[in-house]
Protein backbone atom coordinates (compact mmCIF):
# COMPACT_ATOMS: atom_id res chain seq x y z
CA UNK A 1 16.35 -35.04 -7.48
CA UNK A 2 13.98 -32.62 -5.31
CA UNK A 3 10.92 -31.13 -6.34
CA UNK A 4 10.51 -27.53 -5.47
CA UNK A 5 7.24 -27.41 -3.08
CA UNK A 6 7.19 -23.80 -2.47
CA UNK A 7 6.12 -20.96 -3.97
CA UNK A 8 8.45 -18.12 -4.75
CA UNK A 9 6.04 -15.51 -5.41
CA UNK A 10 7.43 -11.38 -6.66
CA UNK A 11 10.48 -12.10 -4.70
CA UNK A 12 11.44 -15.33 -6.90
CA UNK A 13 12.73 -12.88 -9.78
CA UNK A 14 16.56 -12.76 -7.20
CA UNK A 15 16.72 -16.04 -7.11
CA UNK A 16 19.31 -16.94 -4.05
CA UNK A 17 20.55 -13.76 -4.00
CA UNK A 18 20.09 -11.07 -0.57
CA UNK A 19 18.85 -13.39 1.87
CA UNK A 20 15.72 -14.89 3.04
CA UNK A 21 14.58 -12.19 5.11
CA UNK A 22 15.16 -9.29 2.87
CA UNK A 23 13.48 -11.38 -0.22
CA UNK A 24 10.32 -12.26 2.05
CA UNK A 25 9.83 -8.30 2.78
CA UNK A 26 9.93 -7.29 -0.88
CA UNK A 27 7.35 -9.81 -1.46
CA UNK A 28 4.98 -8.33 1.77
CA UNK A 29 5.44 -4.70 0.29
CA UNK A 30 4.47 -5.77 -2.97
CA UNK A 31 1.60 -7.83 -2.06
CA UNK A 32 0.16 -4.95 0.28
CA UNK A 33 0.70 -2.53 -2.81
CA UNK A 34 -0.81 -5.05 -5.56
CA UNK A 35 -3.69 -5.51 -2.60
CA UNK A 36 -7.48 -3.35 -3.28
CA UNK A 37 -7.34 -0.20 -1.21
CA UNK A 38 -10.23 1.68 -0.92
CA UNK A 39 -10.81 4.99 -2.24
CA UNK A 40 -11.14 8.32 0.53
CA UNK A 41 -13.60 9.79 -1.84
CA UNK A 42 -15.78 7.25 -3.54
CA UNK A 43 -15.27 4.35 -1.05
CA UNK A 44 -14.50 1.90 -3.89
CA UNK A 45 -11.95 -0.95 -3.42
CA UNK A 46 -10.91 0.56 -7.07
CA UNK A 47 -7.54 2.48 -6.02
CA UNK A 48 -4.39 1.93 -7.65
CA UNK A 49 -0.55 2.81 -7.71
CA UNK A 50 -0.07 5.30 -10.67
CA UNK A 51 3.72 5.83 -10.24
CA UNK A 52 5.94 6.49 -6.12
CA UNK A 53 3.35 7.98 -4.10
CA UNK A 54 1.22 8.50 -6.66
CA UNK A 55 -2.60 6.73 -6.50
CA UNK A 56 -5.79 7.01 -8.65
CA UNK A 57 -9.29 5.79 -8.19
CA UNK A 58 -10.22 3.84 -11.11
CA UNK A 59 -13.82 4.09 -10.43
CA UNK A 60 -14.63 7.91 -9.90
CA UNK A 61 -11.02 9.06 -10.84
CA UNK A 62 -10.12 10.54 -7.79
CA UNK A 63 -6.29 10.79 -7.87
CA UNK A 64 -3.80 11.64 -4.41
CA UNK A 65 -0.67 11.71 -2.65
CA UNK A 66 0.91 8.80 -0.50
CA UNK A 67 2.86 6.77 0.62
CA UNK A 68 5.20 4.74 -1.89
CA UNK A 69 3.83 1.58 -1.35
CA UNK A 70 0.71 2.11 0.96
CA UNK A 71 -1.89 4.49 -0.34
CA UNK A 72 -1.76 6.09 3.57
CA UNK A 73 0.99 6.40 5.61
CA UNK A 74 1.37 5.43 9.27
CA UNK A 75 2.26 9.09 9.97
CA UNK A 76 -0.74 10.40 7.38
CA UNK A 77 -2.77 8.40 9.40
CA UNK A 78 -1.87 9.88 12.76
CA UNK A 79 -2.02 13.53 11.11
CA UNK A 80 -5.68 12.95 9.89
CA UNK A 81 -6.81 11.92 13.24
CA UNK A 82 -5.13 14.88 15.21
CA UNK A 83 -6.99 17.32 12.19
CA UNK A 84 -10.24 15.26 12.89
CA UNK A 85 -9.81 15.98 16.94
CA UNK A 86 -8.87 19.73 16.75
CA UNK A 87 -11.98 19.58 14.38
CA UNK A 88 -14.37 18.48 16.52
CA UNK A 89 -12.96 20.69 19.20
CA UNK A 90 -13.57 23.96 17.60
CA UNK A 91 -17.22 22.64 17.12
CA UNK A 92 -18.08 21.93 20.69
């Protein structure tokens, strides 16, 4: 009979069901939400998913708005950089 080498990891809970592909990108969004993020305030590695979107600082308690499973967004990201720009505009 054959041993099982490989790991299943989150995804293992669906067994054979929904395909390879779909299973192995549950298990990348879960492993990038499980992962340490680091706080915008503090600048801990302490932040953590509180509920969808929701995410709280466990070190200084700062708590904020993102994205589901990513504490920023790809778009957040782009928005914070345009305010940073127009920012440094109105100061020179």
């Amino acid at each position: 009979m054959a041993k099982n080498e490989g790991q299943t990891g989150s995804a293992g809970r669906f067994g054979a069901r929904y395909g390879r592909v779909a299973r192995r990108r549950v298990a990348e969004i879960e492993e990038e939400m499980e992962d340490d993020h680091t706080c915008p305030e503090c600048g801990k590695n302490r932040v953590d998913r509180k509920g969808t979107g929701i995410w709280e600082c466990s070190y200084c308690g700062y708590k904020y708005t993102g994205g589901t499973y990513r504490p920023q967004t790809p778009g957040g990201k782009t928005v914070t950089r345009s305010i940073r720009a127009a920012l440094a505009d109105d100061e020179e």
